[in-house]
C-alpha atoms as a PDB file:
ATOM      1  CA  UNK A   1      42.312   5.015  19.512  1.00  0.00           C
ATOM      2  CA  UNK A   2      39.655   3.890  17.384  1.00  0.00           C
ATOM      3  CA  UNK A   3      36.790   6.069  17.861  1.00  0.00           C
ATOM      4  CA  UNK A   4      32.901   5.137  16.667  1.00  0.00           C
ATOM      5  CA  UNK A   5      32.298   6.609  12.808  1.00  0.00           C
ATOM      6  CA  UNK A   6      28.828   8.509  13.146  1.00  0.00           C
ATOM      7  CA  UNK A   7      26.261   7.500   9.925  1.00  0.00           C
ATOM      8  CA  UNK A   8      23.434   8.970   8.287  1.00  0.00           C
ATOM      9  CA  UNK A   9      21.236  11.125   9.390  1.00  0.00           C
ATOM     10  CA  UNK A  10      23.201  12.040  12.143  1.00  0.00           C
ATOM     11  CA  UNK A  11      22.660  15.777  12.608  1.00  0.00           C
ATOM     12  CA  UNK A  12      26.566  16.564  13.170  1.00  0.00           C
ATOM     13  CA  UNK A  13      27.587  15.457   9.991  1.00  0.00           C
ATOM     14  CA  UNK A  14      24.903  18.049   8.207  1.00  0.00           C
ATOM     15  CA  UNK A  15      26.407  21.151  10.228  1.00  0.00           C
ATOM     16  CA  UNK A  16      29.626  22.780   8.851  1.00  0.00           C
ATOM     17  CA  UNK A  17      33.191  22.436  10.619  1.00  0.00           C
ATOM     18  CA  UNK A  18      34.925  25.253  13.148  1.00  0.00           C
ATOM     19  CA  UNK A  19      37.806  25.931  11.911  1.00  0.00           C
ATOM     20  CA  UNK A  20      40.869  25.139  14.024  1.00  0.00           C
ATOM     21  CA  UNK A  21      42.205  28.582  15.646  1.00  0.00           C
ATOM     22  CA  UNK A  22      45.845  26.259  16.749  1.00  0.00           C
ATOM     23  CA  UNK A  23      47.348  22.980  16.267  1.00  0.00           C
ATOM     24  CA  UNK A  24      47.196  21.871  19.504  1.00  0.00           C
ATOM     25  CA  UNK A  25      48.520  18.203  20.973  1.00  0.00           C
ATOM     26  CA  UNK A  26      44.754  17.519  21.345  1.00  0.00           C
ATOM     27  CA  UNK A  27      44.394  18.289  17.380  1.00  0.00           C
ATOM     28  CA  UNK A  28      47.297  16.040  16.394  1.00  0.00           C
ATOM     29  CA  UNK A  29      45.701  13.248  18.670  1.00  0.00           C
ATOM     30  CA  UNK A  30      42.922  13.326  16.935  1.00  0.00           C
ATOM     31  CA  UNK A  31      44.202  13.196  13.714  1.00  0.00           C
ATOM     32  CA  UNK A  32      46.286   9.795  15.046  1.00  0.00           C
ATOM     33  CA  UNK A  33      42.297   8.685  15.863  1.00  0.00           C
ATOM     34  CA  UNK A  34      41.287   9.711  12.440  1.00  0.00           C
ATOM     35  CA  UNK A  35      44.012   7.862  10.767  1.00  0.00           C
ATOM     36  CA  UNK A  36      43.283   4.699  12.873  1.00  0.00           C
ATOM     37  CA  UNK A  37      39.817   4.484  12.357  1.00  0.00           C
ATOM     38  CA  UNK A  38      40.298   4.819   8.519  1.00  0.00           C
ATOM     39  CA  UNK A  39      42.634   2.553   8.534  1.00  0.00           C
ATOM     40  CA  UNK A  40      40.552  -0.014  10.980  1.00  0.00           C
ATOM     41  CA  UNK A  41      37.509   0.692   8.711  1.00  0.00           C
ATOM     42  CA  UNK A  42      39.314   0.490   5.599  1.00  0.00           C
ATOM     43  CA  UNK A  43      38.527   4.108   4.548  1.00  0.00           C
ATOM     44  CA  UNK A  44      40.509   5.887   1.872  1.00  0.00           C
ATOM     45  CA  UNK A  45      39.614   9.499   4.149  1.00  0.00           C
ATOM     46  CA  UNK A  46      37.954  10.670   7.139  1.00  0.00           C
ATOM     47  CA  UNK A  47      36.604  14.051   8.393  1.00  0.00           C
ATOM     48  CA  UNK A  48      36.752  15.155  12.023  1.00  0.00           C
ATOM     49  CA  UNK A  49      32.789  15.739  12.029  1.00  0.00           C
ATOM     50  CA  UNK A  50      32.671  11.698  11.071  1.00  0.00           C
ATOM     51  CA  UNK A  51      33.881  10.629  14.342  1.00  0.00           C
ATOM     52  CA  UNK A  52      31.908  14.016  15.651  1.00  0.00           C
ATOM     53  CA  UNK A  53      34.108  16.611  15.865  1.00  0.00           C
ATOM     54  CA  UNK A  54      33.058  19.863  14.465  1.00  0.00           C
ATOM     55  CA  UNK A  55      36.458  20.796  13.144  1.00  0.00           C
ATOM     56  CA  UNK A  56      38.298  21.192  10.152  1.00  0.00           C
ATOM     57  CA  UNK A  57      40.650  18.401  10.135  1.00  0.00           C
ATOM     58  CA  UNK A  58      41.124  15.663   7.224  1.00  0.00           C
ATOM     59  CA  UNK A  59      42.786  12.538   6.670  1.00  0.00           C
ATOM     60  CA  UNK A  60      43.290  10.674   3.474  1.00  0.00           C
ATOM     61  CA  UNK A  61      45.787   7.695   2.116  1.00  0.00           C
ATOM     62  CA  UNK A  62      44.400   6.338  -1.197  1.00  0.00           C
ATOM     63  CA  UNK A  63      47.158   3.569  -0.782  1.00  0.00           C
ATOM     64  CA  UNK A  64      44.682   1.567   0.363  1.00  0.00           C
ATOM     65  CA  UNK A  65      43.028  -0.612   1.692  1.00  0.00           C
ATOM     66  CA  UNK A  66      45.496  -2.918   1.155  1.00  0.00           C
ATOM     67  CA  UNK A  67      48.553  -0.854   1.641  1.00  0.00           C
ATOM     68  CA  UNK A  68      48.625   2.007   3.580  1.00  0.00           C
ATOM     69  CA  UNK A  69      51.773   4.206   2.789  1.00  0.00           C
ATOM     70  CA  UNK A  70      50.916   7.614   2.455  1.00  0.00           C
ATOM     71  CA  UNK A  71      48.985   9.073   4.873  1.00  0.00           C
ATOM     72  CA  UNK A  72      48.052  12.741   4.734  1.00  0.00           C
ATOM     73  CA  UNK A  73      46.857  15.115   7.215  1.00  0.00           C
ATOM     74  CA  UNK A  74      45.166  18.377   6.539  1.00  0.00           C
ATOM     75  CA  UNK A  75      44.031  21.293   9.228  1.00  0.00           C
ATOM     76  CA  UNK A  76      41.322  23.722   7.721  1.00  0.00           C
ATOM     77  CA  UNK A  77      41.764  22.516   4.157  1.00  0.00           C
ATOM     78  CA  UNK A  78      39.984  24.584   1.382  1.00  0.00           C
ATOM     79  CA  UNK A  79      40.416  23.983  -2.318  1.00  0.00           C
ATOM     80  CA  UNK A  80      41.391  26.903  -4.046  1.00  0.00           C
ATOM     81  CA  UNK A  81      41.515  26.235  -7.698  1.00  0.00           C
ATOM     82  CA  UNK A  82      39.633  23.472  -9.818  1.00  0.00           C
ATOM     83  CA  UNK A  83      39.758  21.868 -13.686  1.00  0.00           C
ATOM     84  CA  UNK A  84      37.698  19.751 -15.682  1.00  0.00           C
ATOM     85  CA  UNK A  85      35.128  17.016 -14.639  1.00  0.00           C
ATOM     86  CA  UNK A  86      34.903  13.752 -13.845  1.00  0.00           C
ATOM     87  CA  UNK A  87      32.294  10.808 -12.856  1.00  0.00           C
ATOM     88  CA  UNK A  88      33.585   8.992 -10.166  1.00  0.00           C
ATOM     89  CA  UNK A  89      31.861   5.624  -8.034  1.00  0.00           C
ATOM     90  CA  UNK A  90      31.896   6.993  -4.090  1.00  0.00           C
ATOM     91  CA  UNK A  91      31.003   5.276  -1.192  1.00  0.00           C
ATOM     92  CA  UNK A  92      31.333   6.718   2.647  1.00  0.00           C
ATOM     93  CA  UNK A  93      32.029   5.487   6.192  1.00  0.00           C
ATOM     94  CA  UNK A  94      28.883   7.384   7.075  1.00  0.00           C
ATOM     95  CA  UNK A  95      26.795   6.124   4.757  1.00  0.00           C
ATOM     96  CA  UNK A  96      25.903   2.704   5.221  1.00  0.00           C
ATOM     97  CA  UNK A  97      25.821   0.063   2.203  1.00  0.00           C
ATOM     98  CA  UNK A  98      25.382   2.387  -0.497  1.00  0.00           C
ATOM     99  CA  UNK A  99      27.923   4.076  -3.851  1.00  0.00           C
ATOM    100  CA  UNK A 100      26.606   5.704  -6.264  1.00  0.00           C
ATOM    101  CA  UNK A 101      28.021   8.083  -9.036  1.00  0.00           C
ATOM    102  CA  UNK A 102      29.043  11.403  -8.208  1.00  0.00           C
ATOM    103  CA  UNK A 103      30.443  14.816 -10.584  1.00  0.00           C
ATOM    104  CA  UNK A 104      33.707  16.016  -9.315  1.00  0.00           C
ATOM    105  CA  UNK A 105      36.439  18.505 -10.420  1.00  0.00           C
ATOM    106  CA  UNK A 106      39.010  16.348 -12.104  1.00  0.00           C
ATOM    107  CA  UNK A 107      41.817  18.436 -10.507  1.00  0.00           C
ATOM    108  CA  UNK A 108      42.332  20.623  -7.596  1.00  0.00           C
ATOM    109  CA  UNK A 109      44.863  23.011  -6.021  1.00  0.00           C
ATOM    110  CA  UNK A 110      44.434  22.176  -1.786  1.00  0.00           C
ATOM    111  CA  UNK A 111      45.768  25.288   0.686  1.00  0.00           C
ATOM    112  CA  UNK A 112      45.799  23.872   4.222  1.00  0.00           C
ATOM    113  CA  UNK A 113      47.846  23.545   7.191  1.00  0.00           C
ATOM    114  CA  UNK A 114      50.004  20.286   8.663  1.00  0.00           C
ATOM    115  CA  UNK A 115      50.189  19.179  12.197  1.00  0.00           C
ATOM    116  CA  UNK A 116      52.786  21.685  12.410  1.00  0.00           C
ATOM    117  CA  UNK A 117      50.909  24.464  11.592  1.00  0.00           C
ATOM    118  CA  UNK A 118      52.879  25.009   8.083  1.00  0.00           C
ATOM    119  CA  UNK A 119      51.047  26.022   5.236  1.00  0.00           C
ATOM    120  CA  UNK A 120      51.140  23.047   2.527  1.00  0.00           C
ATOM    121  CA  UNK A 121      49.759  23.424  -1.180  1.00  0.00           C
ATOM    122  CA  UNK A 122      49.122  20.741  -3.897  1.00  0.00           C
ATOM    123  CA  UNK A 123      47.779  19.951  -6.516  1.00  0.00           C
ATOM    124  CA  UNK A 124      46.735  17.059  -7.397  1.00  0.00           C
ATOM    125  CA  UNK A 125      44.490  14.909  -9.986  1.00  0.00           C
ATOM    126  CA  UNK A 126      42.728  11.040  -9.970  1.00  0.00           C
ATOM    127  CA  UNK A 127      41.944   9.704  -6.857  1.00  0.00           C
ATOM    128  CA  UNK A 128      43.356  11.923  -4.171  1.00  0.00           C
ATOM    129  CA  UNK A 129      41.821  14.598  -5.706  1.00  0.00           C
ATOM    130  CA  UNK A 130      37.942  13.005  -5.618  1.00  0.00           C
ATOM    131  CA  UNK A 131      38.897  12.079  -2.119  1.00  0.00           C
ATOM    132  CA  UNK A 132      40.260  15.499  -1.043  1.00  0.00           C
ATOM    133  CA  UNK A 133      36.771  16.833  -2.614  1.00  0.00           C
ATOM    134  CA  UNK A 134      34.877  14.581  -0.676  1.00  0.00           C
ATOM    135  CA  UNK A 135      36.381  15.029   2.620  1.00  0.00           C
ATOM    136  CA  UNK A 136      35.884  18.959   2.588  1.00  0.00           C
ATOM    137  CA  UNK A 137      32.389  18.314   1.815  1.00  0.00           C
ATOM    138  CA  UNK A 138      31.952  16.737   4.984  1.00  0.00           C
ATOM    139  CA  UNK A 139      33.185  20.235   6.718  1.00  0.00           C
ATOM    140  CA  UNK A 140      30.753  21.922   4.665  1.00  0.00           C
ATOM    141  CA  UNK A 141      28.283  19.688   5.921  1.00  0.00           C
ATOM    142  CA  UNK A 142      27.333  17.764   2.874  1.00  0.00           C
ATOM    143  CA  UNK A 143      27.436  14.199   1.837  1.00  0.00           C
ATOM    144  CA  UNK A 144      27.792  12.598  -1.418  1.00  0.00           C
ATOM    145  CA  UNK A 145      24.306  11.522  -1.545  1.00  0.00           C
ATOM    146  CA  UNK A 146      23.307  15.237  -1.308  1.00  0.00           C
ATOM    147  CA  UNK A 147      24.438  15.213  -4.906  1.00  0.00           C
ATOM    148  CA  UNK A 148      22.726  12.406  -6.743  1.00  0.00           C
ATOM    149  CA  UNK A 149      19.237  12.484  -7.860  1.00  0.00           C
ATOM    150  CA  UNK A 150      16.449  12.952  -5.777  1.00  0.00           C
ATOM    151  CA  UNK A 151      14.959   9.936  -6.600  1.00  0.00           C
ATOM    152  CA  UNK A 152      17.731   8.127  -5.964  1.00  0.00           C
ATOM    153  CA  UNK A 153      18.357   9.668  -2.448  1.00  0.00           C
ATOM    154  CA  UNK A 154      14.812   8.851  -1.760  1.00  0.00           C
ATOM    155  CA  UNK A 155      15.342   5.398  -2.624  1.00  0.00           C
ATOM    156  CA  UNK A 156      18.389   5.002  -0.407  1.00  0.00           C
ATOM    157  CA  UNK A 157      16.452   6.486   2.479  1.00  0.00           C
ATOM    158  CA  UNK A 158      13.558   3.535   2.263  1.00  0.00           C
ATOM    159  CA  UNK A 159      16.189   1.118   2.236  1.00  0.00           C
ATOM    160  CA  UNK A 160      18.190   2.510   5.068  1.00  0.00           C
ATOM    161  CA  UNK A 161      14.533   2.623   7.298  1.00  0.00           C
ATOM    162  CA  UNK A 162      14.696  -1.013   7.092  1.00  0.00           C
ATOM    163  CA  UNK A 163      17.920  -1.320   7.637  1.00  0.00           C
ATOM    164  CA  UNK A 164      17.790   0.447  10.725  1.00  0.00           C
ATOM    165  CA  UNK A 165      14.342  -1.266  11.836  1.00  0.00           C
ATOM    166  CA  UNK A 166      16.156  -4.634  11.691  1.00  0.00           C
ATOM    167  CA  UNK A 167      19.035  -3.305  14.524  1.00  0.00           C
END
């Protein structure tokens, strides 16, 4: 099922994720809504508090858009060991019309759980790893426009008043 994507400023998406006591057939249904909606929206990943459910679930396939062949599902992801830096273009499903440049660790080591609740680990570099880092930011709470500039941010937020006058 394709559920709704919340945007900004939606208060859910500023709180931080429950984590996910058992994977339960409601928690693998909702990753199967998670990976739809990506997909449908053309999303490279997708939090559970995007489609606002405070939990720590993640999806990601950087495949895409065009082909979508490796789709990965995390339960209460947490990165546990980082190297170097590196400036990345993001966008987000939750934040309408807008990328900007963001500072991310260039590699990270990912503990989490799969639908089966088996502990996974990886570590990975390049694209799934900005994604990855972006995705647990949304559990924490935090968007990637809560780390540009102020200015910047404060731009972004005129724009998106008139944007949202306009509806």
């Amino acid at each position: 099922m394709i559920r709704p994507v919340l945007t900004y400023p939606d208060p859910i998406l500023a709180k931080t994720a429950a984590e996910i006591e058992t994977v339960t057939p409601e928690i693998c249904q909702l990753a199967e809504d998670m990976l739809e909606t990506m997909y449908h929206k053309e999303g490279l990943g997708l939090a559970a508090p995007q489609v606002g459910e405070s939990c720590r679930l993640i999806v990601v396939d950087t495949t895409g858009p065009e082909r979508r062949e490796e789709p990965l599902v995390f339960v209460n992801p947490r990165i546990v060991e980082t190297q170097g830096r590196v400036e990345s273009s993001e966008g987000c499903l939750s934040v309408m019309n807008y990328r900007s440049k963001v500072q991310r660790a260039e590699r990270v080591r990912l503990q989490a759980l799969n639908l089966e609740g088996q502990p996974v680990e990886m570590e990975v570099d390049g694209m799934l790893a900005i994604c990855l880092q972006h995705e647990l930011d949304h559990l924490d709470g935090v968007l990637f426009i809560d780390k540009i500039s102020r200015l910047k941010r404060s731009l972004y937020e005129q724009k998106l008043k008139k944007w949202l006058k306009k509806r």
